[in-house]
Protein backbone atom coordinates (compact mmCIF):
# COMPACT_ATOMS: atom_id res chain seq x y z
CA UNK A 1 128.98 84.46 85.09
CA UNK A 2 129.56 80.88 84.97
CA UNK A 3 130.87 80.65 88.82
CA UNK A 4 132.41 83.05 91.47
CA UNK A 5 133.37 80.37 93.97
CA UNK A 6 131.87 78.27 97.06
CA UNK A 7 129.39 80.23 98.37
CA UNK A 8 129.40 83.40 96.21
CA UNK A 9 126.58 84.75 94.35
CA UNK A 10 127.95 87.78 93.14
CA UNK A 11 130.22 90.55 93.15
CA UNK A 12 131.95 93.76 91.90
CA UNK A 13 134.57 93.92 89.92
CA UNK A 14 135.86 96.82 87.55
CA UNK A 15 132.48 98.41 88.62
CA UNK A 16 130.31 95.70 87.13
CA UNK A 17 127.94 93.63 89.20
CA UNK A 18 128.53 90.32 88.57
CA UNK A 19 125.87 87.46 89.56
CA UNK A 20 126.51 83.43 89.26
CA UNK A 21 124.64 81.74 87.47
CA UNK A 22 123.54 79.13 89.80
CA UNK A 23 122.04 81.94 91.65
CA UNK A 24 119.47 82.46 88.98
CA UNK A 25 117.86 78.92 90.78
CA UNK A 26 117.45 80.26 93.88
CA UNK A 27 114.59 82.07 93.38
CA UNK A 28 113.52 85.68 92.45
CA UNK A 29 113.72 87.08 96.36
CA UNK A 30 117.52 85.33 96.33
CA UNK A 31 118.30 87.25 92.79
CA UNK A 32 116.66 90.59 94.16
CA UNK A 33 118.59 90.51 97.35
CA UNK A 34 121.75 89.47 95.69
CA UNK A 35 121.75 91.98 92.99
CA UNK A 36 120.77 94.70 95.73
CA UNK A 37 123.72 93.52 98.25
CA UNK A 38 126.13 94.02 95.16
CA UNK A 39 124.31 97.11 94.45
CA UNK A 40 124.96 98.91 98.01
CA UNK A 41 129.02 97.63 97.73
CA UNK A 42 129.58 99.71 94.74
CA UNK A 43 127.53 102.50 95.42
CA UNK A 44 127.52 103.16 99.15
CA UNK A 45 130.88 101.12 99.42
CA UNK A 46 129.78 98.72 102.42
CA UNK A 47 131.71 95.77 103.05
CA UNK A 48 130.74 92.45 103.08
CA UNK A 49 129.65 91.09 106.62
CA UNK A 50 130.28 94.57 108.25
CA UNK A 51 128.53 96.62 110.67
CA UNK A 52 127.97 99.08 108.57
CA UNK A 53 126.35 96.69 106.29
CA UNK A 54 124.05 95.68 108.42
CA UNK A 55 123.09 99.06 110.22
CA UNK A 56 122.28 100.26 106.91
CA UNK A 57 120.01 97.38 106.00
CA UNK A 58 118.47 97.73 109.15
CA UNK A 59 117.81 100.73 109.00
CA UNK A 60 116.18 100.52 105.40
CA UNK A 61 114.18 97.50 106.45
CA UNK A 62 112.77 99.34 109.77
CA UNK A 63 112.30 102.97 107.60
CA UNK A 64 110.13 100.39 105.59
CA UNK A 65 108.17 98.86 107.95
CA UNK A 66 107.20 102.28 109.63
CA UNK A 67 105.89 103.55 106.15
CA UNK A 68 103.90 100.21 105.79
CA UNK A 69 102.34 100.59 109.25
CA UNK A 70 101.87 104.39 108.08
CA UNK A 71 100.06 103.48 105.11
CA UNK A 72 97.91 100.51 107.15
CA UNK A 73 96.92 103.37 109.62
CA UNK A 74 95.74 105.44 107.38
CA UNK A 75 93.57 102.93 105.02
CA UNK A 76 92.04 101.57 108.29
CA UNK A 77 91.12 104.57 109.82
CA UNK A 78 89.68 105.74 106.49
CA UNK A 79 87.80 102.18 105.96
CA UNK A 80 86.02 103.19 109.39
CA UNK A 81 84.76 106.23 108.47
């Protein structure tokens, strides 16, 4: 959409994502993270700036990080043998 606002890259409304378009400048890691913050507010029905928010990204960004050092392990030790 043309514009949500100061400071607002997208939403939900009527079950529709909706992204502004000057976020399509910022970049495609902006875009990505937008588009998945909209994404978890209509399907897991977090709020913005809550705790739940942020315990749930958390815990996807950690879950993520132990499966990278996981997979790091295991080409390592197999490099050495």
């Amino acid at each position: 959409v043309e514009g949500l606002g100061a400071s607002i890259f997208g939403t939900v409304r009527n079950n529709m994502i909706l992204i502004a378009k000057p976020t399509l400048d910022l970049g495609v890691r902006f875009i990505a993270s937008t588009l998945y913050e909209e994404w978890l507010h209509k399907t897991q029905s977090l709020k913005d700036e809550s705790r739940a928010l942020q315990n749930f990204l958390f815990e996807k960004l950690f879950a993520m990080t132990e499966r990278v050092c996981a997979l790091e392990r295991s080409r390592t030790q197999k490099a050495a043998v």
